[in-house]
C-alpha atoms as a PDB file:
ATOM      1  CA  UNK A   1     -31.073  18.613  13.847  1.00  0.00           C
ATOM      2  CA  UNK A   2     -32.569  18.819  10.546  1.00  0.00           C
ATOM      3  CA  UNK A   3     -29.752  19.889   8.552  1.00  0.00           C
ATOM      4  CA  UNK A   4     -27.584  17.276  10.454  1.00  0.00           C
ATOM      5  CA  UNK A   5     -29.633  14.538   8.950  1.00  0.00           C
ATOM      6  CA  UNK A   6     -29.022  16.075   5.741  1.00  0.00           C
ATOM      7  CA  UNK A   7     -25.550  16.408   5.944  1.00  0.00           C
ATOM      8  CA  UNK A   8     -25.658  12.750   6.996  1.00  0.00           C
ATOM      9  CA  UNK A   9     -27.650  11.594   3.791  1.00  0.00           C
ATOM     10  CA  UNK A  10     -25.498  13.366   1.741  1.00  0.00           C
ATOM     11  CA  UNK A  11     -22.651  11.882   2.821  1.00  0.00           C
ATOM     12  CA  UNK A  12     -23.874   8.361   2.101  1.00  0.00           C
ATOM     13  CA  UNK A  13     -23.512   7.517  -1.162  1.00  0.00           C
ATOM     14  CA  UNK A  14     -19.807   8.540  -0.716  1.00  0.00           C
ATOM     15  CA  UNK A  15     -19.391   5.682   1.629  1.00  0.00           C
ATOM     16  CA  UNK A  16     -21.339   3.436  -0.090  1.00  0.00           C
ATOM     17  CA  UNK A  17     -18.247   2.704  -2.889  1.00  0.00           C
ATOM     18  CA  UNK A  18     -15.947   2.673  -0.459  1.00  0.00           C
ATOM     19  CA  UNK A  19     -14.286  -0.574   0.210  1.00  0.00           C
ATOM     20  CA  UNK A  20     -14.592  -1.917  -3.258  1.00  0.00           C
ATOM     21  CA  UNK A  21     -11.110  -3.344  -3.177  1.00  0.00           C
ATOM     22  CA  UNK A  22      -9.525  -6.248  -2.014  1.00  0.00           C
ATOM     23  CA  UNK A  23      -6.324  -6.164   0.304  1.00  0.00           C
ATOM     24  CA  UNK A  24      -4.300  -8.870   0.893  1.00  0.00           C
ATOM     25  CA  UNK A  25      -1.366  -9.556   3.289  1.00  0.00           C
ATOM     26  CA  UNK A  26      -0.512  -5.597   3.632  1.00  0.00           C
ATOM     27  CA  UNK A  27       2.857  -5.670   5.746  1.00  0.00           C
ATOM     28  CA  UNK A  28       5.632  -3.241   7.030  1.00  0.00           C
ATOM     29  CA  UNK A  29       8.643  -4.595   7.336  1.00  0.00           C
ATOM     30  CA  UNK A  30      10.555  -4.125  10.329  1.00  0.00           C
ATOM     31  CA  UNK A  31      13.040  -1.520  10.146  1.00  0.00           C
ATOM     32  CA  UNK A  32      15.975  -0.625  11.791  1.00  0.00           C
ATOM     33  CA  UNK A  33      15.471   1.622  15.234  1.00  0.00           C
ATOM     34  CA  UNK A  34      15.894   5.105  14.555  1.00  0.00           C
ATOM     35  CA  UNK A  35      15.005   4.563  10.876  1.00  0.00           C
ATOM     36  CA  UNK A  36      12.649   7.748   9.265  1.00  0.00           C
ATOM     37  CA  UNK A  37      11.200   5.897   6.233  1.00  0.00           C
ATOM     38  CA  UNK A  38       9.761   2.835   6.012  1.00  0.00           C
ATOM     39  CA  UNK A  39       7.850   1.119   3.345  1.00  0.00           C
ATOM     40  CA  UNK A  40       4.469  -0.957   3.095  1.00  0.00           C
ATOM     41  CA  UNK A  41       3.724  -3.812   0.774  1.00  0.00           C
ATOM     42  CA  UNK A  42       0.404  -5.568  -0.201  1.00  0.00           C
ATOM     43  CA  UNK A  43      -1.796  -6.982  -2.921  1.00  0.00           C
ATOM     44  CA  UNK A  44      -4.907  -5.107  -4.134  1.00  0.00           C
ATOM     45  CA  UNK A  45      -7.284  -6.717  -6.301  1.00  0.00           C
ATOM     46  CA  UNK A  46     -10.491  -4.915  -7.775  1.00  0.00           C
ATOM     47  CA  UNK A  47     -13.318  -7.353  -8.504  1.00  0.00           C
ATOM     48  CA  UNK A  48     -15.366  -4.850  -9.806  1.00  0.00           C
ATOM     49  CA  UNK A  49     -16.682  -4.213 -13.519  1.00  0.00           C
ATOM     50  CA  UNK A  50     -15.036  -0.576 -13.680  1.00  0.00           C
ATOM     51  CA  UNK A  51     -11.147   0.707 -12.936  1.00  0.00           C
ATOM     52  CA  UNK A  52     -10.191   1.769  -9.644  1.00  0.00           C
ATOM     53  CA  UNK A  53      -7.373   4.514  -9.135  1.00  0.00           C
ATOM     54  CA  UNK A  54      -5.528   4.918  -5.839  1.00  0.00           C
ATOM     55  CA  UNK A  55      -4.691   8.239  -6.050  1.00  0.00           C
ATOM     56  CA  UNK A  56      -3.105   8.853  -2.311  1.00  0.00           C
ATOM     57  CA  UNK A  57      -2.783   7.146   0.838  1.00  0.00           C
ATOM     58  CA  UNK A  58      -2.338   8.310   4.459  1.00  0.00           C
ATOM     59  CA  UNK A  59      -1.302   6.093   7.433  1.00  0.00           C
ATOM     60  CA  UNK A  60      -1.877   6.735  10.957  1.00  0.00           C
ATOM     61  CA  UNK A  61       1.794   7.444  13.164  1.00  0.00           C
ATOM     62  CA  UNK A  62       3.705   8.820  10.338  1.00  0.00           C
ATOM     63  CA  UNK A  63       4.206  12.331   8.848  1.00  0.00           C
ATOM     64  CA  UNK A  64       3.742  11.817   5.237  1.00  0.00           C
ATOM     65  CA  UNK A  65       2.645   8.583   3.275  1.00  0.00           C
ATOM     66  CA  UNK A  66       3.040   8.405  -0.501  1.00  0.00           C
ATOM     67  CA  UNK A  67       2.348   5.782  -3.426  1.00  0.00           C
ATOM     68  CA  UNK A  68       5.910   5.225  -4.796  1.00  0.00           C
ATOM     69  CA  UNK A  69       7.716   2.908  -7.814  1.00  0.00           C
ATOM     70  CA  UNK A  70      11.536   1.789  -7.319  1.00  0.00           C
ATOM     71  CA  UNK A  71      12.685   0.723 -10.896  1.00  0.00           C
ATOM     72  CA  UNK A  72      16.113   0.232 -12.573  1.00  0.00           C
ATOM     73  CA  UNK A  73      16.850   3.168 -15.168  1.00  0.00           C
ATOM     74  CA  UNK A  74      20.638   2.956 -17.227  1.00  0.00           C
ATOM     75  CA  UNK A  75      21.917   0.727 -14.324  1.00  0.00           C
ATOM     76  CA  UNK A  76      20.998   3.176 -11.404  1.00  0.00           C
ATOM     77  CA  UNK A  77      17.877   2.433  -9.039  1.00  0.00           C
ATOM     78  CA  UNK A  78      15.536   5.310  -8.695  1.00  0.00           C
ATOM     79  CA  UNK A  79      12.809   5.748  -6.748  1.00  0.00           C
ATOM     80  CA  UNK A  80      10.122   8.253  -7.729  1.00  0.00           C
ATOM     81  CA  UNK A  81       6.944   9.319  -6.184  1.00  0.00           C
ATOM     82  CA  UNK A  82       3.815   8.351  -8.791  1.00  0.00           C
ATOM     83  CA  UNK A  83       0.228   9.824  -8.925  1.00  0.00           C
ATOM     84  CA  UNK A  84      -1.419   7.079  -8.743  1.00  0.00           C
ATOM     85  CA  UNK A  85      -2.061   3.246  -9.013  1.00  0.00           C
ATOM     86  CA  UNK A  86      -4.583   1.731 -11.554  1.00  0.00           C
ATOM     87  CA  UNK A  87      -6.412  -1.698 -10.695  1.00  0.00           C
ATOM     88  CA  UNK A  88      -8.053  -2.706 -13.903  1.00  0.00           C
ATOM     89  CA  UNK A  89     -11.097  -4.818 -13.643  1.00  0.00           C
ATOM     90  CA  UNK A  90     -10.314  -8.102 -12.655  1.00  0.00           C
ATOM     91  CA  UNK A  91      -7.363  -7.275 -12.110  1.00  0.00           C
ATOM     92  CA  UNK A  92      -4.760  -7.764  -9.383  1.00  0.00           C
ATOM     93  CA  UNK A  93      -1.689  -4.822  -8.721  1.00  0.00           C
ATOM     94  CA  UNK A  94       1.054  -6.008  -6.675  1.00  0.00           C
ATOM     95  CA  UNK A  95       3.055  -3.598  -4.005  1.00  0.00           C
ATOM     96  CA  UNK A  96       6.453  -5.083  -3.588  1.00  0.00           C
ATOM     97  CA  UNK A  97       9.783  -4.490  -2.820  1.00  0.00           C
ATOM     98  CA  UNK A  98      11.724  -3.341  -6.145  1.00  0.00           C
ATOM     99  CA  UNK A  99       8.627  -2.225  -7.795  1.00  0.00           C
ATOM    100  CA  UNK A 100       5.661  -0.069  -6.597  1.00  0.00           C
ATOM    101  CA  UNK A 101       5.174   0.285  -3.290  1.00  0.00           C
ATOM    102  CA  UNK A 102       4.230   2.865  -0.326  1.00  0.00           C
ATOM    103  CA  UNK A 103       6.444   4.828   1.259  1.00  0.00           C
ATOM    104  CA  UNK A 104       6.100   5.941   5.201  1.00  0.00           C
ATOM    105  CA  UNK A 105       8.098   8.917   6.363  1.00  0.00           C
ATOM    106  CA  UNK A 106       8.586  10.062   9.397  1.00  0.00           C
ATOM    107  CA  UNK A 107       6.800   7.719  11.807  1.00  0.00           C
ATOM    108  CA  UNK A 108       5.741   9.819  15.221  1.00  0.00           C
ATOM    109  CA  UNK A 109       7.421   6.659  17.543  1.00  0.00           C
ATOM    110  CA  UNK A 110       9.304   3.452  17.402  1.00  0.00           C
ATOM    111  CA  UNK A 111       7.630   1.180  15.206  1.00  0.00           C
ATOM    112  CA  UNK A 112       7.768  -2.806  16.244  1.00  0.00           C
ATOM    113  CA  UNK A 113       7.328  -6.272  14.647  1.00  0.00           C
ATOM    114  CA  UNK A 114       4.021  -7.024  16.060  1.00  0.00           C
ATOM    115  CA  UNK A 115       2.259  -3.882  15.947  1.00  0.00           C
ATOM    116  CA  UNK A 116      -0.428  -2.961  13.330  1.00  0.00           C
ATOM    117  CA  UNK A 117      -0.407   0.380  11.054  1.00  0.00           C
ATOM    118  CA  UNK A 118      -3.841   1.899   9.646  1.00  0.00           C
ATOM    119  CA  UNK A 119      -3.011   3.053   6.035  1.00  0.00           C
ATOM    120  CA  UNK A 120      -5.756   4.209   4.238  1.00  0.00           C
ATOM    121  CA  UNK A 121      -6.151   4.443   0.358  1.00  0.00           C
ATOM    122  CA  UNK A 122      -7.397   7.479  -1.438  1.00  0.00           C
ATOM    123  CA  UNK A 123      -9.623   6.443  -4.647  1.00  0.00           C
ATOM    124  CA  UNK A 124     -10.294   8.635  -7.097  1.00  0.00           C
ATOM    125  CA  UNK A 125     -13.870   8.634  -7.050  1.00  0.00           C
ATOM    126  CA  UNK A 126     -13.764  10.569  -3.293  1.00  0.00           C
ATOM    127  CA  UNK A 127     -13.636   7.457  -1.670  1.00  0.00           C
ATOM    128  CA  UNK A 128     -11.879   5.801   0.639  1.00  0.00           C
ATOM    129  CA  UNK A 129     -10.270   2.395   2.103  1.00  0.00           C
ATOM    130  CA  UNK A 130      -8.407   1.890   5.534  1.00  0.00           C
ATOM    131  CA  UNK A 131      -6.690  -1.463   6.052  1.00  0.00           C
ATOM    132  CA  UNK A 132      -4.604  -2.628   8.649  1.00  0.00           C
ATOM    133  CA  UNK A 133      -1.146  -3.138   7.792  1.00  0.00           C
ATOM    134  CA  UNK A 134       1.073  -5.872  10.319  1.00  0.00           C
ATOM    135  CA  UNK A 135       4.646  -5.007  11.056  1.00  0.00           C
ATOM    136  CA  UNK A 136       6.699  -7.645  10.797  1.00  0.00           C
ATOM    137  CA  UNK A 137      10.153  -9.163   9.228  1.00  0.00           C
ATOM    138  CA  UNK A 138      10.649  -9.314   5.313  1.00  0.00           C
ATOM    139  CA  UNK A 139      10.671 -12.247   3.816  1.00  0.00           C
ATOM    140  CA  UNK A 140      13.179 -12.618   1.404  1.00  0.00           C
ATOM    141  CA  UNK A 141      12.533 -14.286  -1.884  1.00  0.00           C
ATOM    142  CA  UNK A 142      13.806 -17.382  -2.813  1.00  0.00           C
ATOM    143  CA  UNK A 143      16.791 -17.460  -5.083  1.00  0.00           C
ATOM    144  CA  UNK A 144      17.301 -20.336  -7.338  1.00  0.00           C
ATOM    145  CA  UNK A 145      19.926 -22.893  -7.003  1.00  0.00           C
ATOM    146  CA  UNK A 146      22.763 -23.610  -9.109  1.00  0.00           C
ATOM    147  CA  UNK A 147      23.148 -27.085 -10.124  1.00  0.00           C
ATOM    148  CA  UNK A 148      26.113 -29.006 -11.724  1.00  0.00           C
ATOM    149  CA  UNK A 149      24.423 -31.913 -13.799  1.00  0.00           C
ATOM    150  CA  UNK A 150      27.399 -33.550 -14.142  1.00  0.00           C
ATOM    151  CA  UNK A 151      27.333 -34.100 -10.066  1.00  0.00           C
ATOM    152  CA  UNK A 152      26.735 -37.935  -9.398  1.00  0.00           C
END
């Protein structure tokens, strides 16, 4: 019993950083049936006084989870796994279609609008974060509107 309490003690300050990051709207969008990679999307902010580094990420119902970046190289969109995310101080990162995101592979069973997905972030001081991520449609941005000024 004794060395459980120790073990337990030890293990404290570990958790005591976790959760130093905020998460907003983390989503999934919904993907065709059948489909074996999906992505996730989200905001993280750090309001701490130090840089945070997600250096992983795991998510509960799929295979394999990784931080990835889509980008736009000599006309050709790539996609590339990356080794990790940096979150300045005061700082806000965005994960978003077209740029850095994370990418879900393999999901163990049909994955529906509605349902919720725990994905939790690695940091790089040994801690870690889970959030809960919604499936549900994407929204598509907005495009801008031509207009004819010459219209009366």
């Amino acid at each position: 019993m004794k060395s459980l309490k120790i073990f337990v003690c030890l293990m404290l300050p570990t958790s005591a950083f976790a959760g130093d990051l905020n998460i907003k709207d983390a989503f999934i969008p919904v993907a065709p049936p059948g489909a074996m990679a999906h992505a996730a999307y989200m905001e993280i902010s750090n309001p701490g006084e130090t840089a945070e580094q997600i250096i992983g990420v795991t998510a509960e119902g799929y295979a394999m989870a990784h931080l990835h970046k889509s980008e736009v190289v000599n006309d050709v969109a790539t996609m590339s796994m990356v080794d990790l995310i940096e979150i300045a101080p005061g700082q806000s990162v965005a994960l978003e279609q077209g740029g850095l995101h994370i990418m879900l592979m393999r999901p163990s069973g049909p994955v529906s609008e509605g349902d919720t997905v725990t994905l939790t972030l690695e940091l790089s001081d040994g801690s870690s974060q889970s959030i809960e991520a919604s499936v549900k449609p994407m929204m598509m941005k907005e495009m801008p509107h031509a207009h004819d000024d010459n219209e009366s």
